[in-house]
N, C-alpha and C. Protein backbone atom coordinates (compact mmCIF):
# COMPACT_ATOMS: atom_id res chain seq x y z
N UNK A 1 76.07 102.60 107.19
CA UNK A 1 77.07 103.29 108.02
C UNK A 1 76.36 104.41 108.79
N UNK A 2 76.30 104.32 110.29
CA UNK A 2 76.12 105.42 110.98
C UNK A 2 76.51 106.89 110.14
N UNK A 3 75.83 107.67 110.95
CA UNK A 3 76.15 109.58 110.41
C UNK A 3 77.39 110.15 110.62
N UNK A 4 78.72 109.81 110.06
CA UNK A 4 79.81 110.33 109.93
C UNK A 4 80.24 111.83 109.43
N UNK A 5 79.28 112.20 108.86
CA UNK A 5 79.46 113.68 108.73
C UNK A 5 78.56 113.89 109.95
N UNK A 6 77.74 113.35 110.43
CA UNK A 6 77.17 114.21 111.60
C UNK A 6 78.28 114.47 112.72
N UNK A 7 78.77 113.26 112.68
CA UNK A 7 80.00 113.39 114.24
C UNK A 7 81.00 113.67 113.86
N UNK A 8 81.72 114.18 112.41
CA UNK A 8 82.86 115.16 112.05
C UNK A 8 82.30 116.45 112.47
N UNK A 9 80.91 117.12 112.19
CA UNK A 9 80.61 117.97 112.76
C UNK A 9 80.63 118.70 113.84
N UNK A 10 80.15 117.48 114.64
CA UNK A 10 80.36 117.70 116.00
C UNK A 10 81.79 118.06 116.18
N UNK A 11 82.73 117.13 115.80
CA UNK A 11 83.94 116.50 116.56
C UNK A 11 84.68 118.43 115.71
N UNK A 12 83.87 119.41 114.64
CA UNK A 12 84.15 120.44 114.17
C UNK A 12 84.16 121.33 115.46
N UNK A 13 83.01 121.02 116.32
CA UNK A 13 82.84 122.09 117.02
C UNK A 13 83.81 121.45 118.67
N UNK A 14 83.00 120.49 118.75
CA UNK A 14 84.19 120.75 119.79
C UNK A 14 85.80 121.34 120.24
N UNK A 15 86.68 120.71 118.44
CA UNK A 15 88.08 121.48 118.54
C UNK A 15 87.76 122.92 118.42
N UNK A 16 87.20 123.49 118.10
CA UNK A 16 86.92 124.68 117.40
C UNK A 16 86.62 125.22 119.07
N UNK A 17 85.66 124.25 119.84
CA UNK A 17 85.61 125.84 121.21
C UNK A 17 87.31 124.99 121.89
N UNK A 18 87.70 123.86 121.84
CA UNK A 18 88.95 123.91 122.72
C UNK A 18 90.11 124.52 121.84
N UNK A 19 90.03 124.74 120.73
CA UNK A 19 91.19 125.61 120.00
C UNK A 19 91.08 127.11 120.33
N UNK A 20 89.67 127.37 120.29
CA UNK A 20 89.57 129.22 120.14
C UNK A 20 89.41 129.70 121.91
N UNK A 21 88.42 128.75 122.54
CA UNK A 21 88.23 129.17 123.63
C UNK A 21 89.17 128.74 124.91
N UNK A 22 90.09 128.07 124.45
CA UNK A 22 91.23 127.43 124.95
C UNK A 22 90.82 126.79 126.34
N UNK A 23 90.07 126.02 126.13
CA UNK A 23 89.38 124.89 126.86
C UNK A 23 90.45 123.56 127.05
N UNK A 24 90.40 122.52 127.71
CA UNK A 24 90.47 121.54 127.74
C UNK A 24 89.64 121.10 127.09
N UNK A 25 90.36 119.57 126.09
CA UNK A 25 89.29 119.21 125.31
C UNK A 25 88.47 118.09 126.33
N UNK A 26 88.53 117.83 127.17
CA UNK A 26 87.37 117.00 128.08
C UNK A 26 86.39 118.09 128.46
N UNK A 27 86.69 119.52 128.95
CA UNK A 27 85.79 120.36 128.97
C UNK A 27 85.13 120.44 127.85
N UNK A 28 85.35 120.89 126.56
CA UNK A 28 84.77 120.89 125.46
C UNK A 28 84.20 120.02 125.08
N UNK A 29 84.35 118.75 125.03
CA UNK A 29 83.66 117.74 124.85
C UNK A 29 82.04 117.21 125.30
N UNK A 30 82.53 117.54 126.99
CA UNK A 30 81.64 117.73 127.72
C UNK A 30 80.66 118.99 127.59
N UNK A 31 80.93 119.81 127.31
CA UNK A 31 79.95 121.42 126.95
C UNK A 31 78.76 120.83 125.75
N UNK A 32 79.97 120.04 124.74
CA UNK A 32 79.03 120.04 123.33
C UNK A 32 78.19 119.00 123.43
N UNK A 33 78.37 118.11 124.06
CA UNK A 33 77.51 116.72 124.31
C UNK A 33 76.85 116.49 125.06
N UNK A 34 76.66 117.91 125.71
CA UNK A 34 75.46 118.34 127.12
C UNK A 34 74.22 118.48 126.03
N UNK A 35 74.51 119.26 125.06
CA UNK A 35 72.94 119.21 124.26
C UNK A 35 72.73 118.48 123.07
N UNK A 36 73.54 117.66 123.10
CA UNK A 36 73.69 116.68 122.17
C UNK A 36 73.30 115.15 122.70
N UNK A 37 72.77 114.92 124.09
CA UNK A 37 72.30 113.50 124.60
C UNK A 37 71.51 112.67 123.51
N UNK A 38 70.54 113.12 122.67
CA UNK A 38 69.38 112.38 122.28
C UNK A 38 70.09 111.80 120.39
N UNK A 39 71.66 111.91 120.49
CA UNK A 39 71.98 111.24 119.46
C UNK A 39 72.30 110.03 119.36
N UNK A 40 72.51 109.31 117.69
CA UNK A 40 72.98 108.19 117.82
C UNK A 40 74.34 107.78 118.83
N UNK A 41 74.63 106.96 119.69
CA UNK A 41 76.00 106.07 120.45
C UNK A 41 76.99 106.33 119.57
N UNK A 42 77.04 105.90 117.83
CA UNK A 42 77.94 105.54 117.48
C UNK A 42 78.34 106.83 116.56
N UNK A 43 77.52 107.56 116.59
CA UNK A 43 77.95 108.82 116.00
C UNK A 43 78.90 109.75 117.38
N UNK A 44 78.32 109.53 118.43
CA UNK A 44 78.86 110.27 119.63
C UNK A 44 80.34 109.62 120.06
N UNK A 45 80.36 108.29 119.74
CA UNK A 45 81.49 107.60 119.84
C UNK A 45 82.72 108.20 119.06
N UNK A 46 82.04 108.08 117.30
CA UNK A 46 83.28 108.42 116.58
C UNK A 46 83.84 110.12 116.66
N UNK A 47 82.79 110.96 116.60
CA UNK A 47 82.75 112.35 117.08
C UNK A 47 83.98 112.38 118.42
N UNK A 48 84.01 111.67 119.45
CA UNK A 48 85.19 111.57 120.12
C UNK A 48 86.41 110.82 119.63
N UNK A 49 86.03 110.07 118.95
CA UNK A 49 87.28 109.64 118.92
C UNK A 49 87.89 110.57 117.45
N UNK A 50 87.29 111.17 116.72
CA UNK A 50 88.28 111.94 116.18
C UNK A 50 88.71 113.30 117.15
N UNK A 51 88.20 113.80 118.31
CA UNK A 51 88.38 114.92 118.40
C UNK A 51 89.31 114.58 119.53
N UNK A 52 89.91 113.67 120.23
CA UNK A 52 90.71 113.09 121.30
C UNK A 52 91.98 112.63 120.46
N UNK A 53 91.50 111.89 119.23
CA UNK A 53 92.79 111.57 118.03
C UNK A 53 93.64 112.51 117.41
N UNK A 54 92.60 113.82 116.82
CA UNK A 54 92.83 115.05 116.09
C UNK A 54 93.87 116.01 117.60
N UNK A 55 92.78 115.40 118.24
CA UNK A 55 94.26 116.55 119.21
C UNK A 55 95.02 115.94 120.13
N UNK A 56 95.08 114.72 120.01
CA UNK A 56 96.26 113.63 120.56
C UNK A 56 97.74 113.77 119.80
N UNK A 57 97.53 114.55 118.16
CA UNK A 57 98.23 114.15 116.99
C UNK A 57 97.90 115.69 116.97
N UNK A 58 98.02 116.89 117.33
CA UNK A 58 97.71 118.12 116.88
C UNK A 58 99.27 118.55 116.56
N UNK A 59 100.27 118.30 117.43
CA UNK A 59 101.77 119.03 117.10
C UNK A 59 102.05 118.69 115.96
N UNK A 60 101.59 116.98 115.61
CA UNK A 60 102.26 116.58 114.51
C UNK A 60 101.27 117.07 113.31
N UNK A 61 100.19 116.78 113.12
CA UNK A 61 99.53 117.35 112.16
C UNK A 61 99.46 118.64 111.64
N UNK A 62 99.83 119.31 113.11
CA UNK A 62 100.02 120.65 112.74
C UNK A 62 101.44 121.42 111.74
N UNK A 63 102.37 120.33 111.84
CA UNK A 63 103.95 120.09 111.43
C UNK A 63 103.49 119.69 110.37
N UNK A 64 103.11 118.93 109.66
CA UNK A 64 102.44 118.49 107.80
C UNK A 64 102.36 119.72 107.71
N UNK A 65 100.64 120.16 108.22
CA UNK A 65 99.81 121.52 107.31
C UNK A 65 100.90 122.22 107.06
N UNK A 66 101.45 123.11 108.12
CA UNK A 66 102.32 124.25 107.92
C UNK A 66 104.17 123.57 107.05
N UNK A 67 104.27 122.40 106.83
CA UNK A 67 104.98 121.96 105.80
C UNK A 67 104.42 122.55 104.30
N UNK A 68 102.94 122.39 104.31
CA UNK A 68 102.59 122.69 102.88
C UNK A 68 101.62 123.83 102.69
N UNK A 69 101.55 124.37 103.44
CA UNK A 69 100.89 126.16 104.08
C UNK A 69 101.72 126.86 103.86
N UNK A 70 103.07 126.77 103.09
CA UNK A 70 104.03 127.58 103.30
C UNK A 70 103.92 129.51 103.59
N UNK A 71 102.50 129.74 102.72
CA UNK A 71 102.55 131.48 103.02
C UNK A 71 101.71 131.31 104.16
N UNK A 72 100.81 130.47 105.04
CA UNK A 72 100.43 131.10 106.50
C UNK A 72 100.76 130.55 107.60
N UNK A 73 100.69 130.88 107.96
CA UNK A 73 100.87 130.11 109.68
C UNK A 73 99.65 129.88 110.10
N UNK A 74 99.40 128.81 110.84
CA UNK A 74 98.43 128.42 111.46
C UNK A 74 97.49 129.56 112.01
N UNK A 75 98.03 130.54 113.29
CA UNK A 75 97.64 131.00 113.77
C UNK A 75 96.77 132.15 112.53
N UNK A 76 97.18 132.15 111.31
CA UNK A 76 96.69 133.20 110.55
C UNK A 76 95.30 132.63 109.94
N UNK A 77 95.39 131.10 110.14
CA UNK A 77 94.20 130.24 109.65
C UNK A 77 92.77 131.11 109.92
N UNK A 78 91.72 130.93 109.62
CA UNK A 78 90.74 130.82 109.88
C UNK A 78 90.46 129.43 110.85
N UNK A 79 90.22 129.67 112.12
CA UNK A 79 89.56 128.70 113.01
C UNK A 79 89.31 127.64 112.16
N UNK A 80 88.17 127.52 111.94
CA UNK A 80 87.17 126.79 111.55
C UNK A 80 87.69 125.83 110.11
N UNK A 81 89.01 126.36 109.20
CA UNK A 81 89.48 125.38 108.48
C UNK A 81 90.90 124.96 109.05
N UNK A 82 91.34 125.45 109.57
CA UNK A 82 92.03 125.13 110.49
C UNK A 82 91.81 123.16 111.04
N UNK A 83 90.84 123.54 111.77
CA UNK A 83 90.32 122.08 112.32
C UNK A 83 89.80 121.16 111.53
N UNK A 84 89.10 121.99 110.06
CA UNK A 84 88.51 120.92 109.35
C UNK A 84 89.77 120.17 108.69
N UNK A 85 91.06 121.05 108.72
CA UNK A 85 92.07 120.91 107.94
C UNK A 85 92.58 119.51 109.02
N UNK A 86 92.74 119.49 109.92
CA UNK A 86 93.64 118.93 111.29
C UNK A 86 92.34 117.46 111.21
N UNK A 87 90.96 117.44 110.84
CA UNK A 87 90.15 116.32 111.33
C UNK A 87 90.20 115.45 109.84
N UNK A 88 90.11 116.56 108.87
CA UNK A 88 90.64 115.53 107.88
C UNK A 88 91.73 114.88 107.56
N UNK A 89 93.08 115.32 107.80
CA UNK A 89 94.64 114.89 108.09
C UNK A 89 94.31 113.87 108.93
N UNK A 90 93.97 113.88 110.19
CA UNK A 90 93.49 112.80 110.83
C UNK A 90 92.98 111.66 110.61
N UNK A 91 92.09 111.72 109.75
CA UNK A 91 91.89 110.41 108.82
C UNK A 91 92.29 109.96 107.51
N UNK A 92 92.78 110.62 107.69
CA UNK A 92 94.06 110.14 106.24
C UNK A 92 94.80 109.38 106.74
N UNK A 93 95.46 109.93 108.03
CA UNK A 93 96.73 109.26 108.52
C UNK A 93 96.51 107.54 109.40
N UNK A 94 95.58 108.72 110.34
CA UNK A 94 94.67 107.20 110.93
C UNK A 94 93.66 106.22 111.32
N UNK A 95 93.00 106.51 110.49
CA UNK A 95 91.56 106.20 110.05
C UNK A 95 91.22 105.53 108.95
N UNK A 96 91.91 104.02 108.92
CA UNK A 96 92.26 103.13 107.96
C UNK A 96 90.91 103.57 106.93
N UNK A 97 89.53 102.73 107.42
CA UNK A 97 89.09 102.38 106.66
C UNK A 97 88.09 104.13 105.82
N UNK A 98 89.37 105.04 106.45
CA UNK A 98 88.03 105.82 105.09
C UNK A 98 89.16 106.57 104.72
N UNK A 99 88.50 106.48 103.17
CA UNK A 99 89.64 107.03 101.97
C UNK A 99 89.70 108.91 101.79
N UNK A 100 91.28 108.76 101.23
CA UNK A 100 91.61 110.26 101.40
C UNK A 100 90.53 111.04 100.70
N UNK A 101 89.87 110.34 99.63
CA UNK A 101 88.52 111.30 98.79
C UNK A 101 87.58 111.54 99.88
N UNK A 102 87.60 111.05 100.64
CA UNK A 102 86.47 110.62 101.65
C UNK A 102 86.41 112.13 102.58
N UNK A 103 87.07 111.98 103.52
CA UNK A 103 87.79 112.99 103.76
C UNK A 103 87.94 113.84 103.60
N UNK A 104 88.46 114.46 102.28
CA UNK A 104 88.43 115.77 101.86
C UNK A 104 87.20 115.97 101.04
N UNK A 105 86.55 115.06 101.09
CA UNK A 105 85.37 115.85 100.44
C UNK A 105 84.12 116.52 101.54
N UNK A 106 84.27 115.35 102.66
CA UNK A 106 83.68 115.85 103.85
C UNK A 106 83.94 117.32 104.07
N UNK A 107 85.77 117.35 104.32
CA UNK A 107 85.94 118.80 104.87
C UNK A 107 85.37 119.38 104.54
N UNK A 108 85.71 119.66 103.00
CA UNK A 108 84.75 120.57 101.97
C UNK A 108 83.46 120.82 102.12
N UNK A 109 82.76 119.97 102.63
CA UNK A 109 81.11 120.10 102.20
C UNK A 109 80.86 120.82 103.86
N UNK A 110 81.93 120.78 105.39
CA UNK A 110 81.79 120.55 106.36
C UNK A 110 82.15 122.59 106.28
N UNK A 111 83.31 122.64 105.36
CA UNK A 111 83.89 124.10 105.19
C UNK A 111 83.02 125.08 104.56
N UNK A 112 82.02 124.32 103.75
CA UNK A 112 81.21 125.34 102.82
C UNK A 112 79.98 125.81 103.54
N UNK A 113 79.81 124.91 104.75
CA UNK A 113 78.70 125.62 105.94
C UNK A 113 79.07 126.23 107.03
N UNK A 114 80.24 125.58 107.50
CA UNK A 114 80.36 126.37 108.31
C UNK A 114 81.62 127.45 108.00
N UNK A 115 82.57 127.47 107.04
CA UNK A 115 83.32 128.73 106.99
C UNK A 115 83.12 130.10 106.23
N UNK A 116 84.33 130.69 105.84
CA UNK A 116 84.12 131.74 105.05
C UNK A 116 83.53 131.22 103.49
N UNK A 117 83.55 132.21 102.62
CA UNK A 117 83.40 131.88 101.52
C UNK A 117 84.70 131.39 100.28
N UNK A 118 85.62 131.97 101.27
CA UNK A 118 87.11 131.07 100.69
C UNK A 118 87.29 130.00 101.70
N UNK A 119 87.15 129.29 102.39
CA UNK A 119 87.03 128.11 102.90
C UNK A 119 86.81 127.28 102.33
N UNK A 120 86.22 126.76 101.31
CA UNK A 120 85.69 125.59 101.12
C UNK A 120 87.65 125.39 99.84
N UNK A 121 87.92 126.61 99.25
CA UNK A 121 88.88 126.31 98.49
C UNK A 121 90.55 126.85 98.84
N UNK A 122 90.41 127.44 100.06
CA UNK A 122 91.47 127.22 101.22
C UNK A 122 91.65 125.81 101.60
N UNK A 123 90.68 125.04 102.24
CA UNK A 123 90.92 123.53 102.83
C UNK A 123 91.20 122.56 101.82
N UNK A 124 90.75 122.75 100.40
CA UNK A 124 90.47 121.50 99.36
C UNK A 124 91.96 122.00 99.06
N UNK A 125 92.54 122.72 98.94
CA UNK A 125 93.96 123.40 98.49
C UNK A 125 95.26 122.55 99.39
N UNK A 126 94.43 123.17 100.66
CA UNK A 126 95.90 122.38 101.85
C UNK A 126 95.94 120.78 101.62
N UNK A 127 94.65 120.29 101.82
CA UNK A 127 94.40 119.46 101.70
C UNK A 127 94.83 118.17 100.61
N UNK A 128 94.63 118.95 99.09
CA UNK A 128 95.40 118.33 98.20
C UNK A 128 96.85 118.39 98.06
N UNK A 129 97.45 119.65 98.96
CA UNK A 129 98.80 119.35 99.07
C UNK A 129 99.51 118.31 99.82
N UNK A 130 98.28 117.81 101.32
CA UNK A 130 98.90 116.94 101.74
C UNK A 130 98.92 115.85 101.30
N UNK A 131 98.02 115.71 100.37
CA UNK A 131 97.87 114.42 99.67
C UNK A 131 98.83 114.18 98.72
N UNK A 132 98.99 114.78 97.96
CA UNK A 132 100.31 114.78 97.07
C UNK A 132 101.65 114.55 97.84
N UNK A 133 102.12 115.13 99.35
CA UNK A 133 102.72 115.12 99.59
C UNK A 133 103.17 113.89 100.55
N UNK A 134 101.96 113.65 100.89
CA UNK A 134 101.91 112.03 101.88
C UNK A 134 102.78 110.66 100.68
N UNK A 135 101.89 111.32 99.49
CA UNK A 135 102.06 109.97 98.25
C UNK A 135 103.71 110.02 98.12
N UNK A 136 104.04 111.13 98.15
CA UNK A 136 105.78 110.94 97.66
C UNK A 136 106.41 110.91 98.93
N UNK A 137 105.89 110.44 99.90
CA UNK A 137 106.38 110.36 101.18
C UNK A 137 106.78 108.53 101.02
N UNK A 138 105.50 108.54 100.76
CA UNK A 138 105.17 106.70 100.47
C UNK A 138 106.06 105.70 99.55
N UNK A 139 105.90 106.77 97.92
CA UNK A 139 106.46 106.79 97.00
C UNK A 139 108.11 106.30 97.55
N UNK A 140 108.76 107.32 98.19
CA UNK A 140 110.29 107.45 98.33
C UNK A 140 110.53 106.03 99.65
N UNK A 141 110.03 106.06 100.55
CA UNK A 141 110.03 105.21 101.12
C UNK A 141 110.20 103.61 100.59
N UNK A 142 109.93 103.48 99.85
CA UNK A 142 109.72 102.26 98.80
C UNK A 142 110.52 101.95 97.96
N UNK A 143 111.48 103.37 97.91
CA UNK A 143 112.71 102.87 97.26
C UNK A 143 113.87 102.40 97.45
């Protein structure tokens, strides 16, 4: 398998300058992949397509987190888990073939470099709430 944490990375920074620097994400895209030419295709591929997916699906994803964020609001987030929070939801929801462990373990390992030092157990937190909360979503549905 191509470098999938390499192009969650990426696909970290790009939302991260069109969230903070309130860019268009084709601008952003374009900024981060100006010095990024000499990578793998298919890492540059998926790197967009989560960061075009992640914010194709931002109202709604953003409607989960703050379902189970109940003491912050987004805007109180820290940037940077913020998005790791929004790229991993993203593949939970639509990103068949990789599993919710998958995912949140990325964030995690993605949160422990680049965020605070409560980041890594801020995101694994939201994170397991949505998971719990997706399952009894599933769960009830079925009945």
């Amino acid at each position: 398998m191509f470098g999938r944490r390499r192009a969650r990375e990426i696909a970290l920074q790009i939302l991260f300058q069109a969230d903070v620097g309130n860019l268009p994400i084709e601008e952003a895209i374009e900024a981060t992949l100006l010095d990024l030419s000499n990578l793998d295709r298919d890492v540059i591929n998926y790197a967009i397509q989560l960061v075009k997916g992640t914010w194709s699906k931002k109202d709604e994803l953003d409607r989960q987190i703050q379902n189970v964020a109940t003491h912050w609001t987004l805007e109180r987030m820290a940037a940077v888990d913020r998005n790791l929070i929004r790229i991993a939801l993203y593949e939970m929801l639509y990103v068949p073939d990789v599993p919710y462990r998958v995912a949140i373990n990325e964030a995690i390992e993605l949160a422990k470099d680049y965020g605070t030092s409560e980041s890594r157990r801020f995101v694994n937190g939201v994170l397991g709430a949505l998971v719990r909360k997706l399952k009894l979503d599933k769960d009830e549905s079925q009945k």
